[in-house]
C-alpha atoms as a PDB file:
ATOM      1  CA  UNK A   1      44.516 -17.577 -55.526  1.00  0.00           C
ATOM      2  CA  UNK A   2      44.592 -20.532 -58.074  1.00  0.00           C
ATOM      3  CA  UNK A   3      43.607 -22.868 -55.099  1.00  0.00           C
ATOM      4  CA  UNK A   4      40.514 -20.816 -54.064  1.00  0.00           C
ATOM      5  CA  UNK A   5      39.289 -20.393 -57.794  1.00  0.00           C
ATOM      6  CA  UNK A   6      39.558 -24.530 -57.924  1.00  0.00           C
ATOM      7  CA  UNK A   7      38.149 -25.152 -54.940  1.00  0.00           C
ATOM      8  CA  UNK A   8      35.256 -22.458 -55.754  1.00  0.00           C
ATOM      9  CA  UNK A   9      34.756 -23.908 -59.081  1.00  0.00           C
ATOM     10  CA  UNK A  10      34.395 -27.460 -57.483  1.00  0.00           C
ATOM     11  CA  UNK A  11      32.139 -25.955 -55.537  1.00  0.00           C
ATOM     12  CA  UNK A  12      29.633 -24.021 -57.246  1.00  0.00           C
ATOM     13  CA  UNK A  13      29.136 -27.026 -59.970  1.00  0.00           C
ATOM     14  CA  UNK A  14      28.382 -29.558 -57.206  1.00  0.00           C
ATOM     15  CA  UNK A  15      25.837 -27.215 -56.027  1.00  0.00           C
ATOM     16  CA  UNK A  16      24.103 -26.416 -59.010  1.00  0.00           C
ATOM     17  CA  UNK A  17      24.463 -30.969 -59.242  1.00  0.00           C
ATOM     18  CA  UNK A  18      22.772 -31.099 -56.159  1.00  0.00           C
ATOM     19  CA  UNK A  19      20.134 -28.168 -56.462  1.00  0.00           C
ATOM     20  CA  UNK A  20      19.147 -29.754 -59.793  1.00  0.00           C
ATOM     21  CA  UNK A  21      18.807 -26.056 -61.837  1.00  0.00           C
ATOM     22  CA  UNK A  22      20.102 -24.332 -64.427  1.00  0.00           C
ATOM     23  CA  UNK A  23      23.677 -23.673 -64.486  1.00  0.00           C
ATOM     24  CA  UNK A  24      25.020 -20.445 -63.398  1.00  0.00           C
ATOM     25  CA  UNK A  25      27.450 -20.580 -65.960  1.00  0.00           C
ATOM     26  CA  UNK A  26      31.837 -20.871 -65.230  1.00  0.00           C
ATOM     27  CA  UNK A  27      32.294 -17.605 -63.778  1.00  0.00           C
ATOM     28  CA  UNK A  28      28.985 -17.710 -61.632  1.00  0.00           C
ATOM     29  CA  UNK A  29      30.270 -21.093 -60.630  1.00  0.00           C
ATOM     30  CA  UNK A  30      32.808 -19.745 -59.058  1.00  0.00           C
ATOM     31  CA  UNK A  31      31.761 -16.702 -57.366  1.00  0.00           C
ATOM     32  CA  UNK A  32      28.935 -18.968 -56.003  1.00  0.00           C
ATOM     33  CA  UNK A  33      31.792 -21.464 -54.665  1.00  0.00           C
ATOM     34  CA  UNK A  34      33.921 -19.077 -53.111  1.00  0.00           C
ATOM     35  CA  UNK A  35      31.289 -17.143 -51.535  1.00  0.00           C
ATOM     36  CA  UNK A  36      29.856 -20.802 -50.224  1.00  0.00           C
ATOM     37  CA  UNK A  37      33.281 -21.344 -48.791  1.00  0.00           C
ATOM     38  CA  UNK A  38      32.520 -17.986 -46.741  1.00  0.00           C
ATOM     39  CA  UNK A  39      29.215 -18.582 -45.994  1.00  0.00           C
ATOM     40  CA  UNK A  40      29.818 -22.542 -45.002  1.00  0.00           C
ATOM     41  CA  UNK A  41      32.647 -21.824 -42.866  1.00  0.00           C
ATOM     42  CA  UNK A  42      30.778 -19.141 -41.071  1.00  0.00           C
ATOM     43  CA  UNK A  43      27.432 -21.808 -40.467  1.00  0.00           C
ATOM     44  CA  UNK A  44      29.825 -24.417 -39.526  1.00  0.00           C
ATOM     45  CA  UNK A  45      31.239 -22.194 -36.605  1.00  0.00           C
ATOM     46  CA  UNK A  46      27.694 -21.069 -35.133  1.00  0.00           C
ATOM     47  CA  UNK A  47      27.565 -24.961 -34.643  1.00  0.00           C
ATOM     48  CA  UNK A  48      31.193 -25.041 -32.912  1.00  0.00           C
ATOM     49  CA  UNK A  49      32.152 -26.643 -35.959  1.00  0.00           C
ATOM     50  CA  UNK A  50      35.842 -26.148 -37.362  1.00  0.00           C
ATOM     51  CA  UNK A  51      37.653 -27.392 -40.167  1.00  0.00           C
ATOM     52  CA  UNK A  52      41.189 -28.306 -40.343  1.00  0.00           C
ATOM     53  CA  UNK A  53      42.194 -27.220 -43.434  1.00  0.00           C
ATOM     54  CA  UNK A  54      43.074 -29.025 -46.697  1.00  0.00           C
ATOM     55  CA  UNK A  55      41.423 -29.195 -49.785  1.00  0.00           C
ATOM     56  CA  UNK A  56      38.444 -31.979 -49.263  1.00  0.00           C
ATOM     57  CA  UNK A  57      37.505 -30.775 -46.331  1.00  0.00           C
ATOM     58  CA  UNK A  58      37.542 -27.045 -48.169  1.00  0.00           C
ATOM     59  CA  UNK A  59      35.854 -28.233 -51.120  1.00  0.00           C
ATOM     60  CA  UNK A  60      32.873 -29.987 -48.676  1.00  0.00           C
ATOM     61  CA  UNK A  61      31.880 -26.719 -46.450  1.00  0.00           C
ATOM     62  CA  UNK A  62      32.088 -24.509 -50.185  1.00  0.00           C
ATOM     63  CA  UNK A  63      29.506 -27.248 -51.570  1.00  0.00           C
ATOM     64  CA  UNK A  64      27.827 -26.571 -48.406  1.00  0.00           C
ATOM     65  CA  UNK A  65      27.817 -22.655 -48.668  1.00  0.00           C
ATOM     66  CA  UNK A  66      26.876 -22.893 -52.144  1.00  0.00           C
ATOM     67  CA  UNK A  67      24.211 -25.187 -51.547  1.00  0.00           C
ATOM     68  CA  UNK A  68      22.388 -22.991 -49.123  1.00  0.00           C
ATOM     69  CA  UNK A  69      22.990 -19.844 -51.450  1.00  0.00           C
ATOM     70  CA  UNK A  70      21.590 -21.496 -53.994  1.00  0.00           C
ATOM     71  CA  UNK A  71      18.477 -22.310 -51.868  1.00  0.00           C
ATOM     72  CA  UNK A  72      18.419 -18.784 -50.424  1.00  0.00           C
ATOM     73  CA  UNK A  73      17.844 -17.127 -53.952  1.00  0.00           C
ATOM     74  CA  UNK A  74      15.731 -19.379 -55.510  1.00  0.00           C
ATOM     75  CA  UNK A  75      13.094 -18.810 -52.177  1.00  0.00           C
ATOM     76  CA  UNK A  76      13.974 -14.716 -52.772  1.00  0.00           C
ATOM     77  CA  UNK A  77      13.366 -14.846 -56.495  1.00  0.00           C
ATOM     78  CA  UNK A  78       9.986 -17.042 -55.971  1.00  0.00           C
ATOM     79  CA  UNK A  79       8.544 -15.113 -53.256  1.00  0.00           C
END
């Protein structure tokens, strides 16, 4: 449980680096990281994609996730 709570930490703050907005906030952080880890994992298999496990490889597909969550919501708020 700790690992996923890093990992979606890591996560959701490199997204919000990369997306260049307003922070969510800790707790948003990670919600938004673990539920990138779901949502990147699930992208990278519709491409035949699979990790391998361990925690770089983890962190990268939760940044991805995030990342498009991020872009998802901002499009939904705007439009």
């Amino acid at each position: 449980m700790i690992y996923t709570i890093v990992v979606g930490l890591v996560a959701g703050w490199a997204a919000g680096k990369i997306m260049k907005g307003s922070g969510y906030g800790v707790l948003m952080d990670i919600l938004l990281g673990i539920a990138g880890g779901l949502v990147g994992g699930l992208v990278l298999r519709l491409f035949g994609f699979y990790t391998t496990g361990g925690l770089l490889p983890t962190i990268l597909v939760a940044i991805l996730g995030a990342v498009l969550l991020v872009a998802i919501a901002r499009k939904l708020k705007k439009g």
